[in-house]
Protein backbone atom coordinates (compact mmCIF):
# COMPACT_ATOMS: atom_id res chain seq x y z
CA UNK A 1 3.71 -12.24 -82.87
CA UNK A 2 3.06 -14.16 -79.58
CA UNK A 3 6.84 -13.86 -78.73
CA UNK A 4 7.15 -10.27 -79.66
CA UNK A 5 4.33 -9.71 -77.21
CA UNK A 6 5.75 -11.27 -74.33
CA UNK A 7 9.47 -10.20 -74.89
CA UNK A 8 7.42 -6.14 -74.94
CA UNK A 9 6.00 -7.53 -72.02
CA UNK A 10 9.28 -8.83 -70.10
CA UNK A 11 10.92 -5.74 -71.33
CA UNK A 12 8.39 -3.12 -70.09
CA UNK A 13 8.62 -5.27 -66.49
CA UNK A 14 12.24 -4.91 -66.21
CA UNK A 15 12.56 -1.19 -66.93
CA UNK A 16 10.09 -0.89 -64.19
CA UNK A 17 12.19 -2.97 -61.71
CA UNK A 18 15.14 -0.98 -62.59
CA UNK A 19 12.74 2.54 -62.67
CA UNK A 20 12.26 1.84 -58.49
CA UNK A 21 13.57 4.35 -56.56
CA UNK A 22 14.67 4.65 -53.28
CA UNK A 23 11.21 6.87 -52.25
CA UNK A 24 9.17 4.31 -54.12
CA UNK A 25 10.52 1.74 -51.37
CA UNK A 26 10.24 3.49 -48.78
CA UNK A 27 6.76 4.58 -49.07
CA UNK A 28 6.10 0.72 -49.27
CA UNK A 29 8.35 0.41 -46.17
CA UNK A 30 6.44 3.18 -44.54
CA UNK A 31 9.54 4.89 -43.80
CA UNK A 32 9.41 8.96 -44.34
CA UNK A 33 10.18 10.26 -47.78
CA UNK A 34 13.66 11.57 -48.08
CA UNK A 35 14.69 9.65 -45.25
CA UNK A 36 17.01 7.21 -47.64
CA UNK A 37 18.67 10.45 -48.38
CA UNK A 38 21.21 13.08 -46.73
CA UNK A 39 21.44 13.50 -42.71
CA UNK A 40 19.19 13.16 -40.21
CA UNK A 41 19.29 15.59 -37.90
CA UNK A 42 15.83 17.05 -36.87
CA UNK A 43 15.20 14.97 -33.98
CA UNK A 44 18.71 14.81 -32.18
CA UNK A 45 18.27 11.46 -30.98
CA UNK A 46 14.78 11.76 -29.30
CA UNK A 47 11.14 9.78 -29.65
CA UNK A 48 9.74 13.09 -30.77
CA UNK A 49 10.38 15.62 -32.81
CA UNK A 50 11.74 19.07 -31.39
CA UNK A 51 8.34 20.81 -31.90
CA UNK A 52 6.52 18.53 -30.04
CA UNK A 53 9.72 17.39 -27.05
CA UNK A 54 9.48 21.02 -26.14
CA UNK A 55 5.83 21.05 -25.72
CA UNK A 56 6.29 17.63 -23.76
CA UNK A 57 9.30 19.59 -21.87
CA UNK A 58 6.52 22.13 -20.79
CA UNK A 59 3.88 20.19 -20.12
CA UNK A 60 6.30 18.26 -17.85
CA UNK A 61 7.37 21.51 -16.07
CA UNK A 62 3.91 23.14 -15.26
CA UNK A 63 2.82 19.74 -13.66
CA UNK A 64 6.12 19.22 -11.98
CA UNK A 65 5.51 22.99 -10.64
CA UNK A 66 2.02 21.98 -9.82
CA UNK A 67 3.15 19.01 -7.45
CA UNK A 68 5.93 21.55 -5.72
CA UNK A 69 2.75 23.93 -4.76
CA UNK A 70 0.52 20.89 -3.16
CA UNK A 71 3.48 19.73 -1.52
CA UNK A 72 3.96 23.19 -0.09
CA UNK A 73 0.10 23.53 0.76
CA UNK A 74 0.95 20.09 2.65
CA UNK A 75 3.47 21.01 4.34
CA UNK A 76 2.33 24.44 5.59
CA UNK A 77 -0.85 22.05 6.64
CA UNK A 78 1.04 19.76 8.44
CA UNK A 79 2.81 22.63 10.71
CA UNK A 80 0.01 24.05 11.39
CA UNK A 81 -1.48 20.82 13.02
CA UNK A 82 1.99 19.96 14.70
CA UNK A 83 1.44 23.07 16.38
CA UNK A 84 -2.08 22.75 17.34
CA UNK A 85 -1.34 19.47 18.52
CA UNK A 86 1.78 20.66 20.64
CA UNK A 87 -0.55 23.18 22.37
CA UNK A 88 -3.23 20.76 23.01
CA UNK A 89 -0.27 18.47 24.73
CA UNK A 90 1.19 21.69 26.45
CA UNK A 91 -2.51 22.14 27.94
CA UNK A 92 -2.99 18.59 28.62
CA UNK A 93 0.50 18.36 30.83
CA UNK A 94 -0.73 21.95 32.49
CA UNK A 95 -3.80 20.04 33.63
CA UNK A 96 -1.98 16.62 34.50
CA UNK A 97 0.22 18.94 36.79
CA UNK A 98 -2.23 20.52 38.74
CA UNK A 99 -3.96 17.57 39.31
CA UNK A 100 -0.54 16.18 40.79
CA UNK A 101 -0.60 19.61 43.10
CA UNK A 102 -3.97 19.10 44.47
CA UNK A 103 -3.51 15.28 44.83
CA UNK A 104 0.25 16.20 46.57
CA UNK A 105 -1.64 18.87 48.64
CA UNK A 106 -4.13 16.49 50.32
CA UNK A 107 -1.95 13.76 50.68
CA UNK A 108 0.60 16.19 52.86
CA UNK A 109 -2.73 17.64 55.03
């Protein structure tokens, strides 16, 4: 009775090892169900999926357009103080100049 047991026993384990399928696996592999099977297309070769790579894709582009704007703002900045710093030199070499006159003017009296 003992051996009957244990040969319903050994039986009943070996249907179940031959029972596993390839989702059972990969569940314990922690891969994605259906993945063992047909093609795998969805994510055409990228880290993400395409739902989420185009939301990445925007999210890129509105910062990217946000960096072109304060580089603008920057650069409008910086000509605006190029010029104000030309004039101050223009003014600066106006005064130098007639100081040279009126120094030139009393050495020649």
């Amino acid at each position: 009775m003992f051996k009957k047991f244990t040969n319903l026993i050994w039986m009943f384990f070996m249907i179940q090892l031959l029972l596993i399928t390839p989702e059972v696996l990969a569940k314990k592999e922690e891969v994605p169900g259906g993945w063992l099977k047909g093609e795998k297309k969805g994510w055409q070769g990228q880290d993400v999926p395409p739902g989420l790579s185009k939301k990445e894709a925007e999210k890129v582009r509105k910062e990217a357009e946000k960096v072109r704007k304060e580089a603008e703002k920057a650069t409008v900045l910086a000509q605006k103080k190029a010029k104000q710093v030309q004039k101050e030199v223009v003014k600066k070499a106006q005064q130098v100049e007639k100081r040279a006159n009126v120094v030139h003017k009393k050495a020649v009296v």
